[in-house]
C-alpha atoms as a PDB file:
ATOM      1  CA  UNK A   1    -118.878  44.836 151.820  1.00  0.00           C
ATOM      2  CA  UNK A   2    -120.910  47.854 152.121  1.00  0.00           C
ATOM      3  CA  UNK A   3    -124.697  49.217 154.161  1.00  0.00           C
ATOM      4  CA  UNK A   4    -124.777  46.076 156.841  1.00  0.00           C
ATOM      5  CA  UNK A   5    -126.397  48.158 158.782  1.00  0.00           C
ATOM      6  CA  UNK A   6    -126.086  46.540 162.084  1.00  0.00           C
ATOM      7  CA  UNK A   7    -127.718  43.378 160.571  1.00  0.00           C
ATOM      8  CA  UNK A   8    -125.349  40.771 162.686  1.00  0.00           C
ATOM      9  CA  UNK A   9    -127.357  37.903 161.186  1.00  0.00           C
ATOM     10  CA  UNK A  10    -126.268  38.461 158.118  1.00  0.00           C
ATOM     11  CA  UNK A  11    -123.324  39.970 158.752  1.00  0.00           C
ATOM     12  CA  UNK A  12    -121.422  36.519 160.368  1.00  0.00           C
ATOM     13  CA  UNK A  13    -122.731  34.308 157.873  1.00  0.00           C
ATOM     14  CA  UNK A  14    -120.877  36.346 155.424  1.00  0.00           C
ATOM     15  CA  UNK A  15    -117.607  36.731 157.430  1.00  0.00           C
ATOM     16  CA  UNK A  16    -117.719  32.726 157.809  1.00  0.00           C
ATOM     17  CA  UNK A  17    -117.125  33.044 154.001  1.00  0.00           C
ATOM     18  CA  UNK A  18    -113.893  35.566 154.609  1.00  0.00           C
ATOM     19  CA  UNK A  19    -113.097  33.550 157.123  1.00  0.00           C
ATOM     20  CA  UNK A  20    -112.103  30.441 155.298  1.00  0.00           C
ATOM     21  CA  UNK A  21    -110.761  32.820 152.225  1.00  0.00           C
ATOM     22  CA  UNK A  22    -107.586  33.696 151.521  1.00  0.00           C
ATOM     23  CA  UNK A  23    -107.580  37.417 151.441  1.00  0.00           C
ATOM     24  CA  UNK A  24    -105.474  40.012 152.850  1.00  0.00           C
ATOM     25  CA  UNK A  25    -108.091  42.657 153.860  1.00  0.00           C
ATOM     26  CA  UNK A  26    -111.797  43.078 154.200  1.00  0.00           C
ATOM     27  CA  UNK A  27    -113.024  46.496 153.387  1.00  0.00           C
ATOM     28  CA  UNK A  28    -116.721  48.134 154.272  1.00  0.00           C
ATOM     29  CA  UNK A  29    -117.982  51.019 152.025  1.00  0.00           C
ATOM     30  CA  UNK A  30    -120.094  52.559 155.298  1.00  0.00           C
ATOM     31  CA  UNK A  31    -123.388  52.728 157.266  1.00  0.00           C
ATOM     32  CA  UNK A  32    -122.183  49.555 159.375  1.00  0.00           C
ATOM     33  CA  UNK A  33    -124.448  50.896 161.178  1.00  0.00           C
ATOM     34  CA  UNK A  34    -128.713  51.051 160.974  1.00  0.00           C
ATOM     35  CA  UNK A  35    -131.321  52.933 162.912  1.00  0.00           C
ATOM     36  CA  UNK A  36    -130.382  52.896 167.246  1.00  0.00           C
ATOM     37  CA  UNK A  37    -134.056  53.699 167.590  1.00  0.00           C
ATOM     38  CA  UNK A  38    -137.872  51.665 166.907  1.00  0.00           C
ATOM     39  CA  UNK A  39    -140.592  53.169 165.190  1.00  0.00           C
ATOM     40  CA  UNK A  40    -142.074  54.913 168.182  1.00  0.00           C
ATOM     41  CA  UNK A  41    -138.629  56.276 169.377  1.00  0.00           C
ATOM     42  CA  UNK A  42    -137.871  57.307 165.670  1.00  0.00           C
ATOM     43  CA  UNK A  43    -141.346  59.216 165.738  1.00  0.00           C
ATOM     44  CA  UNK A  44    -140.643  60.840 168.744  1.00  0.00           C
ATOM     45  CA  UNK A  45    -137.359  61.760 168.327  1.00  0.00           C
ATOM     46  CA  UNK A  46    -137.836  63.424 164.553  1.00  0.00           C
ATOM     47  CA  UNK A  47    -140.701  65.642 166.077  1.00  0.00           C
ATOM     48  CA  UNK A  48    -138.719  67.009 168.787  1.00  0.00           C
ATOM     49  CA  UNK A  49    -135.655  67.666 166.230  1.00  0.00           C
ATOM     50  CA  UNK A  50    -137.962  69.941 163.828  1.00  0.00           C
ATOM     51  CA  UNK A  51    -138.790  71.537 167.223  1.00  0.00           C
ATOM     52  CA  UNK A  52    -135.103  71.867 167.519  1.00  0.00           C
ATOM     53  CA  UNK A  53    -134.468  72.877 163.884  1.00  0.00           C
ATOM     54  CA  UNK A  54    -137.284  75.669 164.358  1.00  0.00           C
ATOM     55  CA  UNK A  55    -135.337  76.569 167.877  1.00  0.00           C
ATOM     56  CA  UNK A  56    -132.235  76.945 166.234  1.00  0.00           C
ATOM     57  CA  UNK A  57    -133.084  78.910 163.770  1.00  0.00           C
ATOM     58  CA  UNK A  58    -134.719  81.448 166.212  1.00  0.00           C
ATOM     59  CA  UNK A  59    -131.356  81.604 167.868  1.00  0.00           C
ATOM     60  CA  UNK A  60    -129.372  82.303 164.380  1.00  0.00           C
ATOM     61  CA  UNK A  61    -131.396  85.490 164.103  1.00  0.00           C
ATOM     62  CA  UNK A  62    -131.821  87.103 167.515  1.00  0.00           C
ATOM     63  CA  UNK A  63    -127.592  86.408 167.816  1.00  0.00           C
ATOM     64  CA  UNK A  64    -127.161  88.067 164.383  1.00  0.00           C
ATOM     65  CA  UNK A  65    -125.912  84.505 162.600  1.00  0.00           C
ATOM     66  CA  UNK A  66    -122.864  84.163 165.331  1.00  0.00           C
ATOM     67  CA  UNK A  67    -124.764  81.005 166.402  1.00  0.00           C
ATOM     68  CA  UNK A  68    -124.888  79.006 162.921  1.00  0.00           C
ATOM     69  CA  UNK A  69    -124.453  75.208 163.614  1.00  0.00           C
ATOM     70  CA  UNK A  70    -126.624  73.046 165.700  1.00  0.00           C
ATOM     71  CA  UNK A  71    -123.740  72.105 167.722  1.00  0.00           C
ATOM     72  CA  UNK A  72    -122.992  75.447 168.828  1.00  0.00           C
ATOM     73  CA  UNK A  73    -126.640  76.026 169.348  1.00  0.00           C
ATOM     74  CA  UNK A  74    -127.071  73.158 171.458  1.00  0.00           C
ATOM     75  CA  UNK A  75    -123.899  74.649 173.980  1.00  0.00           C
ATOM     76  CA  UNK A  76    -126.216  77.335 173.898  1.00  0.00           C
ATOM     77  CA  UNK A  77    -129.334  75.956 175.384  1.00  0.00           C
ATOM     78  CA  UNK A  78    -127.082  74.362 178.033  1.00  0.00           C
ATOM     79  CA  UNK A  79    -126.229  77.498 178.990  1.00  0.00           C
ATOM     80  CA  UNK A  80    -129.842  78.391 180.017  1.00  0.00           C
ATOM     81  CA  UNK A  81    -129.057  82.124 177.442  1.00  0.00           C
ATOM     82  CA  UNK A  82    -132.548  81.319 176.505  1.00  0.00           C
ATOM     83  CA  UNK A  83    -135.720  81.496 178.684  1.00  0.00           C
ATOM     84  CA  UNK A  84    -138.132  78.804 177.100  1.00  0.00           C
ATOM     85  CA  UNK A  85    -141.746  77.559 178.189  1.00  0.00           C
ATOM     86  CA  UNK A  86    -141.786  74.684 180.545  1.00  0.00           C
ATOM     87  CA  UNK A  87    -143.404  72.122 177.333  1.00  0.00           C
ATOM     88  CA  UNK A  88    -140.477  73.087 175.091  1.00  0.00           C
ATOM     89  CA  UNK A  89    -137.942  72.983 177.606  1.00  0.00           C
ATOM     90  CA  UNK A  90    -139.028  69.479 178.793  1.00  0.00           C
ATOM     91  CA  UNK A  91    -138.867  69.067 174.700  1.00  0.00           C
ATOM     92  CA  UNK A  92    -135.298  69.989 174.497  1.00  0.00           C
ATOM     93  CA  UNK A  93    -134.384  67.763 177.064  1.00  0.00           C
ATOM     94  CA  UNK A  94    -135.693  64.981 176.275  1.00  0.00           C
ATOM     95  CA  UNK A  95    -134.326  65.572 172.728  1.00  0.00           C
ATOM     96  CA  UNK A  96    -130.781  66.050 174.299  1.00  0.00           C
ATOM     97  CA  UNK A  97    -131.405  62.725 175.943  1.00  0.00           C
ATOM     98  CA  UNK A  98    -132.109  60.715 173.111  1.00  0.00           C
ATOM     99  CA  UNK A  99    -129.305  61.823 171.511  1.00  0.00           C
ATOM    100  CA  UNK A 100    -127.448  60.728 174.486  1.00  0.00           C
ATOM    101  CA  UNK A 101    -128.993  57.149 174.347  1.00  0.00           C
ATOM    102  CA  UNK A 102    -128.932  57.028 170.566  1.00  0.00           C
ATOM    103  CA  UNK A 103    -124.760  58.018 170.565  1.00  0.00           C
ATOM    104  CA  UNK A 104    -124.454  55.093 173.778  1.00  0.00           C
ATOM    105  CA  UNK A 105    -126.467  52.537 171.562  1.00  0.00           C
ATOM    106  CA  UNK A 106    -123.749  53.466 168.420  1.00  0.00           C
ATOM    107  CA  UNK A 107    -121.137  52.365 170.588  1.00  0.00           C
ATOM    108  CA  UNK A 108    -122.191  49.561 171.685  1.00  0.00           C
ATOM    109  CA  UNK A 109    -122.558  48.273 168.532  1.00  0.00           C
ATOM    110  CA  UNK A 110    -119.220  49.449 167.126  1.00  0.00           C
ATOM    111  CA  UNK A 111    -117.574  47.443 170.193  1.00  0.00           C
ATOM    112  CA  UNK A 112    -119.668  44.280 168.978  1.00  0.00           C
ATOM    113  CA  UNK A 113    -118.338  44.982 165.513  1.00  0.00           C
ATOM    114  CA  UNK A 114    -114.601  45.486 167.026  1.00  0.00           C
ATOM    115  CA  UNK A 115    -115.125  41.929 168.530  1.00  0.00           C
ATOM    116  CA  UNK A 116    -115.597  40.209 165.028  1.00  0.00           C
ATOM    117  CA  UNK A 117    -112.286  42.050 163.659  1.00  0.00           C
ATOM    118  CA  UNK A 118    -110.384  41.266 165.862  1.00  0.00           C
ATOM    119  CA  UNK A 119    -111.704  37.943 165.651  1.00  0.00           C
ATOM    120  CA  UNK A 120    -111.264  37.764 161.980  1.00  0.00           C
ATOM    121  CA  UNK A 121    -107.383  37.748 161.354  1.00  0.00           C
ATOM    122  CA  UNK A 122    -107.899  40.041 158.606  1.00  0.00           C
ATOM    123  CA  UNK A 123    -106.680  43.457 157.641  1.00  0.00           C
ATOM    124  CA  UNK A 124    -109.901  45.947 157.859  1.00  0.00           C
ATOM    125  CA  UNK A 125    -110.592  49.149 156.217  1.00  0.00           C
ATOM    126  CA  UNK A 126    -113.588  51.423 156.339  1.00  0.00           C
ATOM    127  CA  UNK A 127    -115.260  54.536 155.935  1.00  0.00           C
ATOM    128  CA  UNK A 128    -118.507  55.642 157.757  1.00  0.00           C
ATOM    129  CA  UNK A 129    -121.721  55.977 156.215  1.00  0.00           C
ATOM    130  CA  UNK A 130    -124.291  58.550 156.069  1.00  0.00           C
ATOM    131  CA  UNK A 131    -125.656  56.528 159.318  1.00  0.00           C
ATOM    132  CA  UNK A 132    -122.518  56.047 160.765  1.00  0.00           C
ATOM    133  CA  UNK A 133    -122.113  58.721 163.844  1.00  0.00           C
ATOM    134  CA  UNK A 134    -119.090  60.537 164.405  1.00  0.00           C
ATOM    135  CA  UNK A 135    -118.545  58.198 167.840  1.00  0.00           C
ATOM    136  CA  UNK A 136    -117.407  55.920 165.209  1.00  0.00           C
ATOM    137  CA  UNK A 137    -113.301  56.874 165.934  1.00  0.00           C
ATOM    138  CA  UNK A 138    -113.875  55.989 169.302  1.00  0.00           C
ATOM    139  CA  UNK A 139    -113.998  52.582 168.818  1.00  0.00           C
ATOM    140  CA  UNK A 140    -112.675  51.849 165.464  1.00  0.00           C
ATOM    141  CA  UNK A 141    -110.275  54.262 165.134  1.00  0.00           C
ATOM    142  CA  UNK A 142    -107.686  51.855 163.726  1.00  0.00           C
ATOM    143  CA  UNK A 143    -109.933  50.805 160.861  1.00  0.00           C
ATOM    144  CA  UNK A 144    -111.632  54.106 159.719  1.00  0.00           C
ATOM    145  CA  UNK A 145    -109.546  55.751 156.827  1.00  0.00           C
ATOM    146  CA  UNK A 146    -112.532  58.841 156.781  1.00  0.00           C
ATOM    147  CA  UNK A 147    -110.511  61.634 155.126  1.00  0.00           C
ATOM    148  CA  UNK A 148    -107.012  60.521 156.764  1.00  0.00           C
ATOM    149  CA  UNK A 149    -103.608  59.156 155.768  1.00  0.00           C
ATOM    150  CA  UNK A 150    -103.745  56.099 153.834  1.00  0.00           C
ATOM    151  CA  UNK A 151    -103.358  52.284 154.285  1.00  0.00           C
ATOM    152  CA  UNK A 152    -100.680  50.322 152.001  1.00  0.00           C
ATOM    153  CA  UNK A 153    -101.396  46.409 152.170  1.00  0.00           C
ATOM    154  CA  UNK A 154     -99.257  44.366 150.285  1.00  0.00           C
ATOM    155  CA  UNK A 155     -97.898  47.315 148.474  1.00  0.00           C
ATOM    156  CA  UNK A 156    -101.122  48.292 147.443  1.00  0.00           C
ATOM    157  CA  UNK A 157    -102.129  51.826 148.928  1.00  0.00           C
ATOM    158  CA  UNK A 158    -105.923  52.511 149.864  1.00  0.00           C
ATOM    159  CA  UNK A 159    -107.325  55.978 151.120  1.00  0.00           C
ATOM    160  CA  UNK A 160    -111.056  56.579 151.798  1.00  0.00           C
ATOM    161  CA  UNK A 161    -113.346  59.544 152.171  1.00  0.00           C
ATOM    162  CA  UNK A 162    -116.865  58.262 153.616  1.00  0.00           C
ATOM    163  CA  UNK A 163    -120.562  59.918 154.569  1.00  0.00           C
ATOM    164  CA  UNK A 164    -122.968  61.391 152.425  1.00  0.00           C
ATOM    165  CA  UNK A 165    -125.331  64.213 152.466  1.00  0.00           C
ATOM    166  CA  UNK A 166    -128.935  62.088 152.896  1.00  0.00           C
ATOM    167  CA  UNK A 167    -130.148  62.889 156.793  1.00  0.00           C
ATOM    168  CA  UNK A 168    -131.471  59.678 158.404  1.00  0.00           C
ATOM    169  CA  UNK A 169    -133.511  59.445 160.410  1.00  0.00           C
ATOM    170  CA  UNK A 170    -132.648  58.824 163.832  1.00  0.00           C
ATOM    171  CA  UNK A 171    -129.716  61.131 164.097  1.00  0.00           C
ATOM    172  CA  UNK A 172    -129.014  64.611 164.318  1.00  0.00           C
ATOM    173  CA  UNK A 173    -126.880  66.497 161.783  1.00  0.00           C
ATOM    174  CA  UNK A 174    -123.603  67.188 163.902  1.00  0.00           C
ATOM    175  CA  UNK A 175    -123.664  63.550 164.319  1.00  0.00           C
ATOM    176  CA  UNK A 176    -123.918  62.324 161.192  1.00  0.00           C
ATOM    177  CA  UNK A 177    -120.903  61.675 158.946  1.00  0.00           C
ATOM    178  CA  UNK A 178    -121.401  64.258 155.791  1.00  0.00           C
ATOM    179  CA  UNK A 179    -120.089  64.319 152.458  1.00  0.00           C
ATOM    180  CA  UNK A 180    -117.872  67.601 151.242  1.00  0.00           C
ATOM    181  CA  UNK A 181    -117.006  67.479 147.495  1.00  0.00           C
ATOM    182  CA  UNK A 182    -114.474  69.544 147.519  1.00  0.00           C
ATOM    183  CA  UNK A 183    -112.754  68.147 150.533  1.00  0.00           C
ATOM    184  CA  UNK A 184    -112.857  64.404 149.180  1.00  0.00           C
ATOM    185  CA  UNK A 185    -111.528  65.775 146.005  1.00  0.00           C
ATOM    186  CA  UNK A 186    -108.848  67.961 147.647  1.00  0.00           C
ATOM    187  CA  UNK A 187    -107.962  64.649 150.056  1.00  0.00           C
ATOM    188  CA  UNK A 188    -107.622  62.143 147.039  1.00  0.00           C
ATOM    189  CA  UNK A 189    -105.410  64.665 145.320  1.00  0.00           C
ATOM    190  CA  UNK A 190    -103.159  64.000 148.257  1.00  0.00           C
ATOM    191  CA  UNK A 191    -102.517  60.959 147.591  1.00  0.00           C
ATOM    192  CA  UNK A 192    -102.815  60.831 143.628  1.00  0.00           C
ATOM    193  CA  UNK A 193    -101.079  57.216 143.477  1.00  0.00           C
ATOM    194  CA  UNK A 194    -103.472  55.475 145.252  1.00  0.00           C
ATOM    195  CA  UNK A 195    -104.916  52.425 143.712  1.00  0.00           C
ATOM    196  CA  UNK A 196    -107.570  51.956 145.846  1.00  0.00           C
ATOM    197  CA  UNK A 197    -110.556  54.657 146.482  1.00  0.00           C
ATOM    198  CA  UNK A 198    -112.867  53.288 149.420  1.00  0.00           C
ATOM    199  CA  UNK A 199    -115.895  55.619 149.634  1.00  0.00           C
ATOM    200  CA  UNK A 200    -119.776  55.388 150.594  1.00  0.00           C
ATOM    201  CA  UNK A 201    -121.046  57.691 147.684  1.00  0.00           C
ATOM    202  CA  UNK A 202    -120.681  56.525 144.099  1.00  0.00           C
ATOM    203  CA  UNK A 203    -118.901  58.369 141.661  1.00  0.00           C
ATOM    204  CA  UNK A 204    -121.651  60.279 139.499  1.00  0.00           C
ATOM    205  CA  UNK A 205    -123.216  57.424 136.169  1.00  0.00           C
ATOM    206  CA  UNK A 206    -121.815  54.698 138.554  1.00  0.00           C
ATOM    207  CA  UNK A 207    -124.935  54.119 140.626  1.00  0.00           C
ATOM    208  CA  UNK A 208    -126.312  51.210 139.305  1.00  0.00           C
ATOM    209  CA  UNK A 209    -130.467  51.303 139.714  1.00  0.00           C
ATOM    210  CA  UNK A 210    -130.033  52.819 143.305  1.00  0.00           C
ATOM    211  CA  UNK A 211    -131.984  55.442 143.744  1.00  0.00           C
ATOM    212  CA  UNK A 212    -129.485  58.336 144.886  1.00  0.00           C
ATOM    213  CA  UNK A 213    -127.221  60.402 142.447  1.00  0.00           C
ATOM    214  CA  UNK A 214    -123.617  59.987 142.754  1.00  0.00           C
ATOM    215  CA  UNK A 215    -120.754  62.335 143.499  1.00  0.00           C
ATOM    216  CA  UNK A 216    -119.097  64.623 140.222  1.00  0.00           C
ATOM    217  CA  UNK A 217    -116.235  64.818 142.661  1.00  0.00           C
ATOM    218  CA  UNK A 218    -115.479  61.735 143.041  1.00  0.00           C
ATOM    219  CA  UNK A 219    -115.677  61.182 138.883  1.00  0.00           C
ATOM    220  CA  UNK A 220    -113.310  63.906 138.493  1.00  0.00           C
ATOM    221  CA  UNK A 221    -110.900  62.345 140.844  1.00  0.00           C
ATOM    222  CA  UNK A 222    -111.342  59.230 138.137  1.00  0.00           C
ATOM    223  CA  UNK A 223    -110.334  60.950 135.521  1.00  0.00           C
ATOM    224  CA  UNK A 224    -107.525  63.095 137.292  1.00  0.00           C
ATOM    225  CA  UNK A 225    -105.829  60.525 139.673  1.00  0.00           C
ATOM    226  CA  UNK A 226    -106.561  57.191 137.440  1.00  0.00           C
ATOM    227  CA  UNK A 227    -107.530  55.022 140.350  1.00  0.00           C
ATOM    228  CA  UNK A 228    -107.308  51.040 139.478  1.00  0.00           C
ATOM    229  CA  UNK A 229    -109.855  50.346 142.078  1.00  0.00           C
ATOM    230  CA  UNK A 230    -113.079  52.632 143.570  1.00  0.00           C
ATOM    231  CA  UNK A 231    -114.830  50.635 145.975  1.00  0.00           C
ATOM    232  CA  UNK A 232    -118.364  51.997 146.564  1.00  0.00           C
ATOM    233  CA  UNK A 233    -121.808  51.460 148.134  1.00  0.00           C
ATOM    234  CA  UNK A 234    -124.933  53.765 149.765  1.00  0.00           C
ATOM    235  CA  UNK A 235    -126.909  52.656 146.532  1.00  0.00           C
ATOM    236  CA  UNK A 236    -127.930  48.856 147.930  1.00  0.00           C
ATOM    237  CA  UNK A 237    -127.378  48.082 144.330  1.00  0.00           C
ATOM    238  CA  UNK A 238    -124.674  45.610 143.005  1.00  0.00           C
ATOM    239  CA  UNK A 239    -122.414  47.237 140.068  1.00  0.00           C
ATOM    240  CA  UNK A 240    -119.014  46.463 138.491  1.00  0.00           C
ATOM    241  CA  UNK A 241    -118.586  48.481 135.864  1.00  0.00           C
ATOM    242  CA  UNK A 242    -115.489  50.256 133.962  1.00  0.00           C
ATOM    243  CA  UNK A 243    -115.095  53.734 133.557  1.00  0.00           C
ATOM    244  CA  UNK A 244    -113.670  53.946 129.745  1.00  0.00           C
ATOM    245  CA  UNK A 245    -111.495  56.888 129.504  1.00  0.00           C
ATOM    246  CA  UNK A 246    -109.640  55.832 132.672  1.00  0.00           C
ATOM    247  CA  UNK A 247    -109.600  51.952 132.970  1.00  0.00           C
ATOM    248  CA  UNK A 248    -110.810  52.052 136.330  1.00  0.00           C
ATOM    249  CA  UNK A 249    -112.945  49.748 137.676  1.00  0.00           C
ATOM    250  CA  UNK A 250    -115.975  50.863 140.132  1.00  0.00           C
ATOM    251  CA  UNK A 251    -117.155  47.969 142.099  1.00  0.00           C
ATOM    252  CA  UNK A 252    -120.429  48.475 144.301  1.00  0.00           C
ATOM    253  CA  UNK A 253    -120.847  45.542 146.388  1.00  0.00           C
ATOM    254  CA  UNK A 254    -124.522  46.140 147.479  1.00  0.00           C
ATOM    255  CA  UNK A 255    -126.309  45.769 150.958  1.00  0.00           C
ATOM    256  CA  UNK A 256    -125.021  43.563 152.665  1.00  0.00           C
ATOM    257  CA  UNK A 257    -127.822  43.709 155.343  1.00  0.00           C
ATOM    258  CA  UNK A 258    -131.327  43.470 155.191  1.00  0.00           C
ATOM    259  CA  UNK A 259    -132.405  46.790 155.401  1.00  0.00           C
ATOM    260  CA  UNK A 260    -136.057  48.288 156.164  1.00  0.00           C
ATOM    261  CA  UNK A 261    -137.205  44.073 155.505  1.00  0.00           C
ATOM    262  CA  UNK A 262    -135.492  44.076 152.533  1.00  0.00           C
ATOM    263  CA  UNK A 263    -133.705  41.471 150.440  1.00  0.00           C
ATOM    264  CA  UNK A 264    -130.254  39.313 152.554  1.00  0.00           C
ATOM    265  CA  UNK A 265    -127.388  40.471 151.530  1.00  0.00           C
ATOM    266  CA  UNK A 266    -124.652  40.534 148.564  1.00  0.00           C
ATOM    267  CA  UNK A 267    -120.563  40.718 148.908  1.00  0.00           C
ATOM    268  CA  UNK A 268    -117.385  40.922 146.174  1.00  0.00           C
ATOM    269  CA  UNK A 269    -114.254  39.351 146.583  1.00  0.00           C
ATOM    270  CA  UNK A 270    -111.964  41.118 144.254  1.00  0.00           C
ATOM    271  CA  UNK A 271    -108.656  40.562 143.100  1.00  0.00           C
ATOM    272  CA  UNK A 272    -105.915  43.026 142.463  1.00  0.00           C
ATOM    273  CA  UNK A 273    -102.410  41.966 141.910  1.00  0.00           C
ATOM    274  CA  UNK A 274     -98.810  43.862 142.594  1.00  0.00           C
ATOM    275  CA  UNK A 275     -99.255  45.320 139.557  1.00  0.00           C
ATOM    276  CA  UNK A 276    -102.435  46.795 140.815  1.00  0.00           C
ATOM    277  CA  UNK A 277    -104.181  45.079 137.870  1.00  0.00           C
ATOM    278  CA  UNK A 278    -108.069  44.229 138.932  1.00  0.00           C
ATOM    279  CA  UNK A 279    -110.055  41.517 138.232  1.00  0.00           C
ATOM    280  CA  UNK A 280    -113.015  40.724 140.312  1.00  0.00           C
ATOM    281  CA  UNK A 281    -113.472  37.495 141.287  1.00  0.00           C
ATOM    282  CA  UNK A 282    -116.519  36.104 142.754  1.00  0.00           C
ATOM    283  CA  UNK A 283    -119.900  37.504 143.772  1.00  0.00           C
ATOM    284  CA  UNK A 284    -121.914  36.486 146.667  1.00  0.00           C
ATOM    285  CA  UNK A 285    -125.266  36.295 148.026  1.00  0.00           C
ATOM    286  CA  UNK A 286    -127.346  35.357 150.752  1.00  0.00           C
ATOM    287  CA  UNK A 287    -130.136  33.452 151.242  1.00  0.00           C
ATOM    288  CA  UNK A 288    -131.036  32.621 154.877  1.00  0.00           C
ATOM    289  CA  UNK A 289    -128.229  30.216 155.674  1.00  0.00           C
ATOM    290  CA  UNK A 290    -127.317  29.678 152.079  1.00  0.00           C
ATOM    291  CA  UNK A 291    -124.823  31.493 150.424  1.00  0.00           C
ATOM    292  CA  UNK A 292    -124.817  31.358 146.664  1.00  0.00           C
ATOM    293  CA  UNK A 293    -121.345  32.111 144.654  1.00  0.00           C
ATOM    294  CA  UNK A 294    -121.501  33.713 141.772  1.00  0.00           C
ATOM    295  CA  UNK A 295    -117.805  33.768 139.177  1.00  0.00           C
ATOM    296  CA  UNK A 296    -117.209  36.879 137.231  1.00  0.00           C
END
């Protein structure tokens, strides 16, 4: 599964479905989570964080660049190093307190998702999304293989490198989970025998009709490390599809929840043996309370 997006509607119908399956794991390509904030808090919010963006870079040029992320610059207006008008002030704090309520709201619903996994009696494995905050390893530490060691189920290894570089809205950058090239590339090298790759991004010409270019990194990796398995999503657009020169099979799920009003959701169940051979097995969708099954 991949984007539910905090959608639980959709999200137990489909895990009634894994539920009564037989398979070992369940694994989520990222952004379990959606927007913490409505349309009015979203507006308010993104108009105090260009006044923040502005702010900061004020503060990268009167300290001569040693103040150069917004977390550091944020430690700095804590610090009261800066004498701002009363308006802006009361700005910055109430932008400090969203982010506050918005990081409080992300836990929440991680602890509602922990609930169902535990429930489930299933193996789970994950990466974060682009809309996934970094609170995420405080609650689902256990599950989130973001740029760490790897899992091996059944003697089949999986390691995962999540995030992406699109900027939601709704959450600032030090909070959202972004997507290094280099470092996925460097991590996957690590662990060349993997035959499982569990990202968010999709390896560049693997995107299906989503909008968003994929990652050249995480192609190369293809072609260096000879995957069996790359398990995508970010795209909200369904894909299995096999990358010739390697044999490996990328496998986009799609949204599983409905996001900004849009379509219910899709989910794959895919096969892989011990000999790490794949062979997808059945594609779902939802439809309100009916699920349709699709056989590839």
């Amino acid at each position: 599964m991949s984007d539910i997006h905090g959608d639980f509607e959709t999200f137990d119908k489909a895990l009634k479905v894994v539920k009564q399956s037989d398979a070992d794991v369940l694994t989520i390509s990222g952004d379990i989570l959606g927007s913490m904030l409505n349309e009015e808090e979203t507006e308010s919010f993104m108009k105090k964080l260009y006044l923040m963006r502005n702010l900061g870079e004020q503060v990268y040029h009167q300290t001569n660049g040693k103040i150069n992320t917004f977390k550091e610059f944020k430690k700095f207006l804590k610090s009261d190093n800066l004498e701002l008008p009363y308006d802006v002030k009361s700005d910055v704090e109430k932008y400090l307190q969203f982010e506050e309520s918005i990081k409080e709201r992300q836990i929440l619903q991680y602890n509602e998702f922990k609930e169902r996994f535990n429930d489930l009696e299933k193996k789970i494995v994950l990466v974060p999304g682009n809309w996934d905050g970094s609170c995420i390893d405080s609650v689902l530490h256990k599950e989130n293989i973001h740029n760490k060691g790897s899992k091996n189920i059944n003697g089949i290894e999986i390691v995962g490198y999540g995030g992406s570089n699109l900027m939601p809205q709704g959450l600032s950058e030090d909070a959202m989970t972004e997507f290094d090239g280099d470092e996925a590339f460097s991590h996957f090298s690590n662990y060349e025998d993997a035959e499982v790759i569990l990202t968010h991004e999709c390896p560049r010409g693997f995107e299906g009709n989503g909008y968003f270019k994929g990652e050249y990194s995480l192609l190369a990796n293809i072609y260096k490390n000879t995957p069996s398995l790359v398990l995508c999503g970010h795209t909200h657009s369904p894909l299995i599809a096999e990358e010739k020169k390697s044999g490996t099979i990328i496998a986009n799920p799609g949204n599983l929840g409905r996001y900004n009003g849009g379509n219910f959701g899709t989910f794959l169940e895919i096969n892989i043996d011990e000999n790490a051979f794949v062979k997808p097995e059945t594609f779902y969708q939802l439809n309100g309370n009916d699920v349709k099954m699709q056989k590839l």
